[in-house]
N, C-alpha and C. Protein backbone atom coordinates (compact mmCIF):
# COMPACT_ATOMS: atom_id res chain seq x y z
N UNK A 1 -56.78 -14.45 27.83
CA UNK A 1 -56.20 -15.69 27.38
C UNK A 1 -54.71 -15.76 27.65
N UNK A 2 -53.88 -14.64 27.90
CA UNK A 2 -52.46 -14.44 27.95
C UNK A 2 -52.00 -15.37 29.62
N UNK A 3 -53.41 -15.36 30.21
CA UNK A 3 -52.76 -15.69 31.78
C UNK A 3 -52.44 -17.66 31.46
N UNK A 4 -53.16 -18.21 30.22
CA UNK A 4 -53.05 -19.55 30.41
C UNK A 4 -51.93 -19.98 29.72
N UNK A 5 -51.26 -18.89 29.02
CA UNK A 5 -50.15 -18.74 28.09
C UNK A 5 -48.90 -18.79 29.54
N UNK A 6 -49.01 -17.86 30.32
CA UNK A 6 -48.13 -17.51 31.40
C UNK A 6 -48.20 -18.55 32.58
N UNK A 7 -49.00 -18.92 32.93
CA UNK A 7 -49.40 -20.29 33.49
C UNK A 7 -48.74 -21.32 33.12
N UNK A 8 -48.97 -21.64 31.95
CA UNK A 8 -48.31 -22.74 31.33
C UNK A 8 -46.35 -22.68 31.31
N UNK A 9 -46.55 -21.33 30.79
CA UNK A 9 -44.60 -21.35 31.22
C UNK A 9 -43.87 -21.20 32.76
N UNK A 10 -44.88 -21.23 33.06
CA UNK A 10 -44.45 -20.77 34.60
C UNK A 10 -44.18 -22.07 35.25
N UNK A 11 -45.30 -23.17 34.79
CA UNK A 11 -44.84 -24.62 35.14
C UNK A 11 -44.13 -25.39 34.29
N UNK A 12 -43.76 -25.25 33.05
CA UNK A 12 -42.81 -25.34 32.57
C UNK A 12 -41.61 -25.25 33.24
N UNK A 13 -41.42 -23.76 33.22
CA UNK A 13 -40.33 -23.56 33.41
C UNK A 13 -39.64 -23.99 35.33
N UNK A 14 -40.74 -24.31 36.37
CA UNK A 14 -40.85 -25.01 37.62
C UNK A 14 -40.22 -26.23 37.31
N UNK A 15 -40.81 -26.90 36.66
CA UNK A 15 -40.47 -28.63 36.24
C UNK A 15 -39.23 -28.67 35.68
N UNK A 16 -38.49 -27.53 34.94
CA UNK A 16 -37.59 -27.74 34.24
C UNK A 16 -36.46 -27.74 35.24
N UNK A 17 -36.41 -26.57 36.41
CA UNK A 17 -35.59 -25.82 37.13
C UNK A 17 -35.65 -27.36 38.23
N UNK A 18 -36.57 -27.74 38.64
CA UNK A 18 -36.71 -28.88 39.51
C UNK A 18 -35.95 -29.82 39.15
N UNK A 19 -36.06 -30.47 37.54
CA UNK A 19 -35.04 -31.27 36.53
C UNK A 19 -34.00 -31.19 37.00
N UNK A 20 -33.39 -29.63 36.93
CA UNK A 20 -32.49 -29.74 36.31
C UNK A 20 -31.42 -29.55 37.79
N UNK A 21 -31.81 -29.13 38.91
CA UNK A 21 -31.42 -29.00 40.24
C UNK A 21 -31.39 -30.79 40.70
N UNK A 22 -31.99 -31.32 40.43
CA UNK A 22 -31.81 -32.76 40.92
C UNK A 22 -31.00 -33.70 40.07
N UNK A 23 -30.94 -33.64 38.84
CA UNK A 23 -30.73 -34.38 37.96
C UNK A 23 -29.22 -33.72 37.17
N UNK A 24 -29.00 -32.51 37.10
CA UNK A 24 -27.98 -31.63 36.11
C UNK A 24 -28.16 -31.59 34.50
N UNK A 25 -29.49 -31.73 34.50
CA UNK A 25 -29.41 -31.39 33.16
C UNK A 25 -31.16 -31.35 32.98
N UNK A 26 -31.63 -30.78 31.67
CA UNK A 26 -32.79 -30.88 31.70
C UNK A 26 -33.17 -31.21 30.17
N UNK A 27 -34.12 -32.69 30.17
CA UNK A 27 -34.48 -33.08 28.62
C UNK A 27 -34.77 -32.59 27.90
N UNK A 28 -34.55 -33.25 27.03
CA UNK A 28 -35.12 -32.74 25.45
C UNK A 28 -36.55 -33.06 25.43
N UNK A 29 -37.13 -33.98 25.61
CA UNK A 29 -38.55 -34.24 26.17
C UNK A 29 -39.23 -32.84 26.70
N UNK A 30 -38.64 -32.34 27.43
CA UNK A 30 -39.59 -31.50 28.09
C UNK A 30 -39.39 -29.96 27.73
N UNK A 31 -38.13 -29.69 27.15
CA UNK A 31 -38.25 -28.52 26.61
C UNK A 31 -39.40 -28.35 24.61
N UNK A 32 -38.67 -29.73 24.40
CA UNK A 32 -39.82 -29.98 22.91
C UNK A 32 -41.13 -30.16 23.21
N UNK A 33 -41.72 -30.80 24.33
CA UNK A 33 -42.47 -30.91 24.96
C UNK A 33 -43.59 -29.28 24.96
N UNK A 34 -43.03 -29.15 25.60
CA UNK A 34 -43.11 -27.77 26.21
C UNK A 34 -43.28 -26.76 24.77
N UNK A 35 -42.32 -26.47 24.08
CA UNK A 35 -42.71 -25.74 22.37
C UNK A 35 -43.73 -26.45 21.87
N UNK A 36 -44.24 -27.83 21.83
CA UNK A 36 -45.55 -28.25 20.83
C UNK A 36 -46.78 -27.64 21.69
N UNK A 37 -46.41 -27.88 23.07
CA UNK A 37 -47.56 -27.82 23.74
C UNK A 37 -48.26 -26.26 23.69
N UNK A 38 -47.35 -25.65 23.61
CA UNK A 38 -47.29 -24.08 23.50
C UNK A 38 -48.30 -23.86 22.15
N UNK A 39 -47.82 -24.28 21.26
CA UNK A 39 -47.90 -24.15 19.76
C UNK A 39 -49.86 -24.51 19.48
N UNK A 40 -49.90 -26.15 20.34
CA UNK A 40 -50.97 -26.66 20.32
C UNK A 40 -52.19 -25.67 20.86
N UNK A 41 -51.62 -24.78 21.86
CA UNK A 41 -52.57 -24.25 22.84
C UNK A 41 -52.91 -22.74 21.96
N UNK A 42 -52.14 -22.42 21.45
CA UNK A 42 -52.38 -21.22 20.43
C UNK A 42 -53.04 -21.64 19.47
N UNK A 43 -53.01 -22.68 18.94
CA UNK A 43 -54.19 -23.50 17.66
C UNK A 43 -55.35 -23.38 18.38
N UNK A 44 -55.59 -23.90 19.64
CA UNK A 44 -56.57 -24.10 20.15
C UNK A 44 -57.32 -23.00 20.40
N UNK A 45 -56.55 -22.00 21.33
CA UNK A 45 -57.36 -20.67 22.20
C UNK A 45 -57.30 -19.28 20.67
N UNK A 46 -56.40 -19.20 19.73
CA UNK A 46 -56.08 -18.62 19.22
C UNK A 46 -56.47 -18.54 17.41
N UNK A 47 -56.55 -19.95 17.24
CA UNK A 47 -56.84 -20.23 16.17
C UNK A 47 -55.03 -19.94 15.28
N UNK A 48 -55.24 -20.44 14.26
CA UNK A 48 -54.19 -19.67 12.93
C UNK A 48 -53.29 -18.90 13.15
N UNK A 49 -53.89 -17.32 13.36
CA UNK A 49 -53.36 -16.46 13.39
C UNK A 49 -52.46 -16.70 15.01
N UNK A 50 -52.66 -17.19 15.70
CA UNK A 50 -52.38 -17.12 17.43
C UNK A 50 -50.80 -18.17 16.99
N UNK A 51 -51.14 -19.34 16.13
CA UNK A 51 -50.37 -19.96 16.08
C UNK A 51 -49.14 -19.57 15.07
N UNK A 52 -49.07 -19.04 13.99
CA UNK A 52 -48.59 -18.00 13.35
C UNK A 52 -47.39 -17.57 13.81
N UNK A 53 -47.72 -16.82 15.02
CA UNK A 53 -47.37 -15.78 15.81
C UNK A 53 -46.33 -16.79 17.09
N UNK A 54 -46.96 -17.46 17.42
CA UNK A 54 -45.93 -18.36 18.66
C UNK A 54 -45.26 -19.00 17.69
N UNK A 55 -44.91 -19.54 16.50
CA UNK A 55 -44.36 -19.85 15.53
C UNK A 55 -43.14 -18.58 15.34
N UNK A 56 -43.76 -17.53 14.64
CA UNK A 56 -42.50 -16.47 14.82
C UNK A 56 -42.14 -16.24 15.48
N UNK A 57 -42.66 -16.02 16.96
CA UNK A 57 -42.18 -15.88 18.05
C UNK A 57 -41.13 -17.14 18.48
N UNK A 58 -40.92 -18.36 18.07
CA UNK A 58 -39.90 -19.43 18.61
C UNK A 58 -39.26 -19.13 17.88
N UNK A 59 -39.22 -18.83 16.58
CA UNK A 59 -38.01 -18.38 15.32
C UNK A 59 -37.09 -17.06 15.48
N UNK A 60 -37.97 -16.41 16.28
CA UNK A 60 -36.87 -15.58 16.70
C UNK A 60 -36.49 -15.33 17.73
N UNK A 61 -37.22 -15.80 18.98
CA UNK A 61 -36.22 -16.27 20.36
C UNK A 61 -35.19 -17.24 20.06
N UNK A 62 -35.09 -18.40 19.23
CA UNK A 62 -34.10 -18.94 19.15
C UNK A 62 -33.24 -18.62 18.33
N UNK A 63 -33.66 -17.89 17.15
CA UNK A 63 -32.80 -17.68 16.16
C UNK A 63 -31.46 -16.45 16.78
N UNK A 64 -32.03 -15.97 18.04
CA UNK A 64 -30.94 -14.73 18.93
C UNK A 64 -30.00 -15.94 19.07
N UNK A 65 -30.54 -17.10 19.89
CA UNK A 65 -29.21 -18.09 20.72
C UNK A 65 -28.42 -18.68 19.26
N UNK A 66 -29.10 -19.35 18.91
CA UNK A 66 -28.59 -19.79 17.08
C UNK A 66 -27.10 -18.83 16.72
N UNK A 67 -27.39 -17.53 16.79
CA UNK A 67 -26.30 -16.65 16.72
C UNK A 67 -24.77 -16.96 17.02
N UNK A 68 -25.03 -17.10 18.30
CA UNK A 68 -23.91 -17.88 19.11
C UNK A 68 -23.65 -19.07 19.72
N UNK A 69 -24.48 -19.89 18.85
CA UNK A 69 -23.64 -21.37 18.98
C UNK A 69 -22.48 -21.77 18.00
């Protein structure tokens, strides 16, 4: 199940880099986008516990940058 997890950020993160090379900046749309969709897909393939977990897992990847803003 991890490859549709990696899949998914991989085009994410394509679309974003594409954004953000043409345009100079990259939305809020698509990075929030991108965290529900994440979130949704762990409810789905994962149930609860899956979602839980990508939940702590965004709380504390961001909570590092949070640091230093």
């Amino acid at each position: 199940m991890e490859i549709y997890f990696l899949c998914g950020a991989a085009v994410c993160a394509a679309v974003a880099a594409a954004w953000d090379v043409r345009h100079g900046r990259i939305p809020n749309r698509l990075t929030y986008g991108a965290m529900v969709g994440g979130l949704v897909l762990r409810a789905v393939l994962e149930s609860w516990r899956g979602t839980l977990d990508g939940l702590a897992a965004g709380l504390v990847g961001g909570g590092v940058f949070f640091l230093f803003f």
